[in-house]
C-alpha atoms as a PDB file:
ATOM      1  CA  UNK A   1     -24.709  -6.906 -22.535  1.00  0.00           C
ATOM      2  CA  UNK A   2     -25.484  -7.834 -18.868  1.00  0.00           C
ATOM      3  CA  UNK A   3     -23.724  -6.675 -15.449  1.00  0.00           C
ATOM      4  CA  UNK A   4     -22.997 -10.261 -15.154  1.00  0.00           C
ATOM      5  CA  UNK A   5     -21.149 -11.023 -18.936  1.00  0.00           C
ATOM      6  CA  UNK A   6     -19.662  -6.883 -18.090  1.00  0.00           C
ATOM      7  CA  UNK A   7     -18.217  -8.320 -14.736  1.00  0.00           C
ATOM      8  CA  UNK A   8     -16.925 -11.346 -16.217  1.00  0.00           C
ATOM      9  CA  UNK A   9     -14.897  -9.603 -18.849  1.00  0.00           C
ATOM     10  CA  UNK A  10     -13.263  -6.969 -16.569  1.00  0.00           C
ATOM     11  CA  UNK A  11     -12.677 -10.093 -13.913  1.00  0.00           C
ATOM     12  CA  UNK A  12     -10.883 -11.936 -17.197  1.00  0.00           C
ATOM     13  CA  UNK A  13      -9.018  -8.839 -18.608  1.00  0.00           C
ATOM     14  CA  UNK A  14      -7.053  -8.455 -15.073  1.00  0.00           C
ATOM     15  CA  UNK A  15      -6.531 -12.127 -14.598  1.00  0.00           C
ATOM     16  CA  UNK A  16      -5.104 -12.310 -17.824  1.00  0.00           C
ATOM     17  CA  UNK A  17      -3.067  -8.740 -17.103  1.00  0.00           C
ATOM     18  CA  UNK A  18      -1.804 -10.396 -13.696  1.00  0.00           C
ATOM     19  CA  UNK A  19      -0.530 -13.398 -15.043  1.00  0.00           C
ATOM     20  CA  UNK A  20       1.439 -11.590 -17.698  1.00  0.00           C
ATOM     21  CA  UNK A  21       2.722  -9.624 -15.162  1.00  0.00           C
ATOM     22  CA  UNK A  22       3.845 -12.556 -13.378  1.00  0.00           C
ATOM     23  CA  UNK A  23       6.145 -13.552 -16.017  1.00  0.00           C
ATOM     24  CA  UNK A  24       8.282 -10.483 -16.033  1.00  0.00           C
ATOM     25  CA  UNK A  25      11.588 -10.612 -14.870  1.00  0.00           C
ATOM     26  CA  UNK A  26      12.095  -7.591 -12.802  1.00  0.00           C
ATOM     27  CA  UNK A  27      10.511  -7.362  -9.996  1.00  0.00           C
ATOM     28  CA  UNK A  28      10.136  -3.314  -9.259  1.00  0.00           C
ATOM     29  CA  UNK A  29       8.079  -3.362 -12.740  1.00  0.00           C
ATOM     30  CA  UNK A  30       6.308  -6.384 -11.390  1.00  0.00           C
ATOM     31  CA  UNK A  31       5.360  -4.576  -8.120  1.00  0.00           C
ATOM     32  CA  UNK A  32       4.511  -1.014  -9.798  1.00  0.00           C
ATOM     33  CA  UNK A  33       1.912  -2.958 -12.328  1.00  0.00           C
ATOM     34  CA  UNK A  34       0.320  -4.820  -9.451  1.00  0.00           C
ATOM     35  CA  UNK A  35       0.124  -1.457  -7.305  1.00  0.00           C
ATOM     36  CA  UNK A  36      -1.411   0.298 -10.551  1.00  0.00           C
ATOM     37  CA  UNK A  37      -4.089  -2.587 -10.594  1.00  0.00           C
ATOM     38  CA  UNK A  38      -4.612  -2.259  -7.234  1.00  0.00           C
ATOM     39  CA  UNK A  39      -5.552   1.628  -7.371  1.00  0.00           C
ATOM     40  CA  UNK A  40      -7.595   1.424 -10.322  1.00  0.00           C
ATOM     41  CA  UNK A  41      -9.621  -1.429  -8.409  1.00  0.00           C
ATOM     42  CA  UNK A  42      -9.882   0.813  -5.409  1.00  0.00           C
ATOM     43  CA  UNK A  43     -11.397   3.622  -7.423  1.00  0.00           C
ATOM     44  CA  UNK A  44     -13.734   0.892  -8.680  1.00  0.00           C
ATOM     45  CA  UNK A  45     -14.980  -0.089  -5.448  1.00  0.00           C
ATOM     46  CA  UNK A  46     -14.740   3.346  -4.350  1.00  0.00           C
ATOM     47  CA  UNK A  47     -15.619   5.793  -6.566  1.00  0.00           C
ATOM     48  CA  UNK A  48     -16.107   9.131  -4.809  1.00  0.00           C
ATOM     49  CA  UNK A  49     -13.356   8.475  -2.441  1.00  0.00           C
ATOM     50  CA  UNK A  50     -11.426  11.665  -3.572  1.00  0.00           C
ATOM     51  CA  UNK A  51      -8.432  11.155  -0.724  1.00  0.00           C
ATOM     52  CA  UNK A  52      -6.346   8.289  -3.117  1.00  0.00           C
ATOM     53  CA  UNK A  53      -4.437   7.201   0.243  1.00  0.00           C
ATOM     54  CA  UNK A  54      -7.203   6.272   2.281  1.00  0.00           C
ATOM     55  CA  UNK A  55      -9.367   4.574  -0.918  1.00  0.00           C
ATOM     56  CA  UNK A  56      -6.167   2.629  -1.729  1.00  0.00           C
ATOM     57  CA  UNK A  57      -5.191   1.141   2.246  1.00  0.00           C
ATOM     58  CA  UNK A  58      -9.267   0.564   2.416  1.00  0.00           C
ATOM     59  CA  UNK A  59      -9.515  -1.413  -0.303  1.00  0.00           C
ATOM     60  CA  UNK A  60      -6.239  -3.269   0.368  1.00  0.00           C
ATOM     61  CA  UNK A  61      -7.616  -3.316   4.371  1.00  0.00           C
ATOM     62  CA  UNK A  62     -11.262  -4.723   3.292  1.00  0.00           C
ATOM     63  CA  UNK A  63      -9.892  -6.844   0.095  1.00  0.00           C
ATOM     64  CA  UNK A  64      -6.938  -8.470   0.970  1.00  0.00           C
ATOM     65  CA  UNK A  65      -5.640 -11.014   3.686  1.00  0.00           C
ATOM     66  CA  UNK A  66      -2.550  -9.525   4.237  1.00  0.00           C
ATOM     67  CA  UNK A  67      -1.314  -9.823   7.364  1.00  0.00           C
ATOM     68  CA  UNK A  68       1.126  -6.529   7.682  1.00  0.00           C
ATOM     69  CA  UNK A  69      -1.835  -4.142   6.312  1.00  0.00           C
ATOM     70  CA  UNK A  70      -2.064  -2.454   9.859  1.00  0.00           C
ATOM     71  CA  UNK A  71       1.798  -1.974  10.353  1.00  0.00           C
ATOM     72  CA  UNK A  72       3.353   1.282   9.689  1.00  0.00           C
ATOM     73  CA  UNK A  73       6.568   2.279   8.347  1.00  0.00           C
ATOM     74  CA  UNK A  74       8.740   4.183  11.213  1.00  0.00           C
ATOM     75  CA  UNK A  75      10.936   6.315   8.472  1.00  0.00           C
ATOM     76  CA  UNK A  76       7.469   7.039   6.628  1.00  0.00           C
ATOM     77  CA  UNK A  77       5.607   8.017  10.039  1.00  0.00           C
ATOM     78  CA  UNK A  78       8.929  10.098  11.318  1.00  0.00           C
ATOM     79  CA  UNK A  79       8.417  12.519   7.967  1.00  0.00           C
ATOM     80  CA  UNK A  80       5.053  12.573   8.252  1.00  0.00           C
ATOM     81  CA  UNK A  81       4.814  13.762  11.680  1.00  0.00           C
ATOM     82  CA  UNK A  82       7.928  16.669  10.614  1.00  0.00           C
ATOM     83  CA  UNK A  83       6.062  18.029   7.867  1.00  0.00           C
ATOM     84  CA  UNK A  84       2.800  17.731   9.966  1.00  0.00           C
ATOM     85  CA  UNK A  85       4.106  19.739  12.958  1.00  0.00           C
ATOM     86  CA  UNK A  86       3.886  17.529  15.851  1.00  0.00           C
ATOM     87  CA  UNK A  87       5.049  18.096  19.197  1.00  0.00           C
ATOM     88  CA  UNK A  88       8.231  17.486  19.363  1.00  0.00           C
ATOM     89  CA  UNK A  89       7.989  15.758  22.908  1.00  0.00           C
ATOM     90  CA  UNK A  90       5.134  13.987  21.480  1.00  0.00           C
ATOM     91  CA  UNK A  91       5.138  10.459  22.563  1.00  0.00           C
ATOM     92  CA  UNK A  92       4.441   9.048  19.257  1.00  0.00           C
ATOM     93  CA  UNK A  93       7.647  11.231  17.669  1.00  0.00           C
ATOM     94  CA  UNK A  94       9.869  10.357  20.474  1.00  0.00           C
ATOM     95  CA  UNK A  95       9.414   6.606  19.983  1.00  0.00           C
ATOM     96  CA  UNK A  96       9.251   6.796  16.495  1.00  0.00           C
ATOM     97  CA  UNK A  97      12.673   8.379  16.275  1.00  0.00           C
ATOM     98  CA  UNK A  98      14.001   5.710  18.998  1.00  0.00           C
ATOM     99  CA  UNK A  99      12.927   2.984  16.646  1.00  0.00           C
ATOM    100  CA  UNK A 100      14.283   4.546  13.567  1.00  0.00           C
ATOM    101  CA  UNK A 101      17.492   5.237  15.512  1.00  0.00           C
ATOM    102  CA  UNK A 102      17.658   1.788  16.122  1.00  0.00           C
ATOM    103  CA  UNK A 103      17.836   0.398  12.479  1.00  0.00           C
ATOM    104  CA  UNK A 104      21.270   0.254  10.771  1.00  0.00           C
ATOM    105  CA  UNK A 105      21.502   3.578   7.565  1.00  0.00           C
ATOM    106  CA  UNK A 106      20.660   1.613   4.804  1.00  0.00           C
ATOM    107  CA  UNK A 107      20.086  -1.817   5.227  1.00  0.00           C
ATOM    108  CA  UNK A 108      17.158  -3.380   4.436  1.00  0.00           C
ATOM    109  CA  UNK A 109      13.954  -4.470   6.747  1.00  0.00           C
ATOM    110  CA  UNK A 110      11.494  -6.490   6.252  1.00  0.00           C
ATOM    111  CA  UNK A 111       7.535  -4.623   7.028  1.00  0.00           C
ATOM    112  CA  UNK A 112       6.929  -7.543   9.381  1.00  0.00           C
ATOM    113  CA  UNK A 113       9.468  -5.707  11.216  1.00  0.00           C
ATOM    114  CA  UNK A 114       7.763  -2.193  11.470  1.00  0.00           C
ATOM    115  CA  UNK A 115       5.270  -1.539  14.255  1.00  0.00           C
END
């Protein structure tokens, strides 16, 4: 068997796996089988990227067109930087804190909202 007939049958199993996914009705289970492609593509294409965080966002950064893959999630950042110990006077924790301050307890924004 060739790289090329190898290539084509991986490139046909996940078509095939996306567009089942596509048909299923709810849409967390949807968006938890896409995200589980994604990663095992990313450990495809990167391979002895041990740190699954930054071989996931690359290969979503270098393979995708999305346009929110640079924005950051203010609630995410504000834990990270408390179990990171930043300054608390930091400048990046004291506007982080003024944006998440600034969003109503649970409702719902959109990530082409977040910085």
């Amino acid at each position: 068997m060739t790289n090329d007939t190898e290539l084509s049958m991986y490139v046909d199993y996940f078509t095939s796996e996306l567009q089942a996914v596509a048909q299923l009705e709810d849409r967390l289970f949807r968006k938890i089988l896409i995200v589980t492609m994604i990663d095992s593509w990313s450990r495809a294409v990167y391979p002895d990227e041990v740190v699954h965080r930054k071989r996931f966002t690359d290969f979503v950064r270098n393979y995708s067109d999305w346009e929110d893959v640079e924005r950051v999630n203010p609630c995410h950042l504000r834990q990270l930087l408390d179990g990171h110990g930043d300054e608390a006077d930091s400048k990046l924790r004291v506007e982080t804190q003024k944006i998440v301050a600034g969003r109503r307890r649970g409702k719902m924004v959109g990530v082409s909202k977040d910085p």
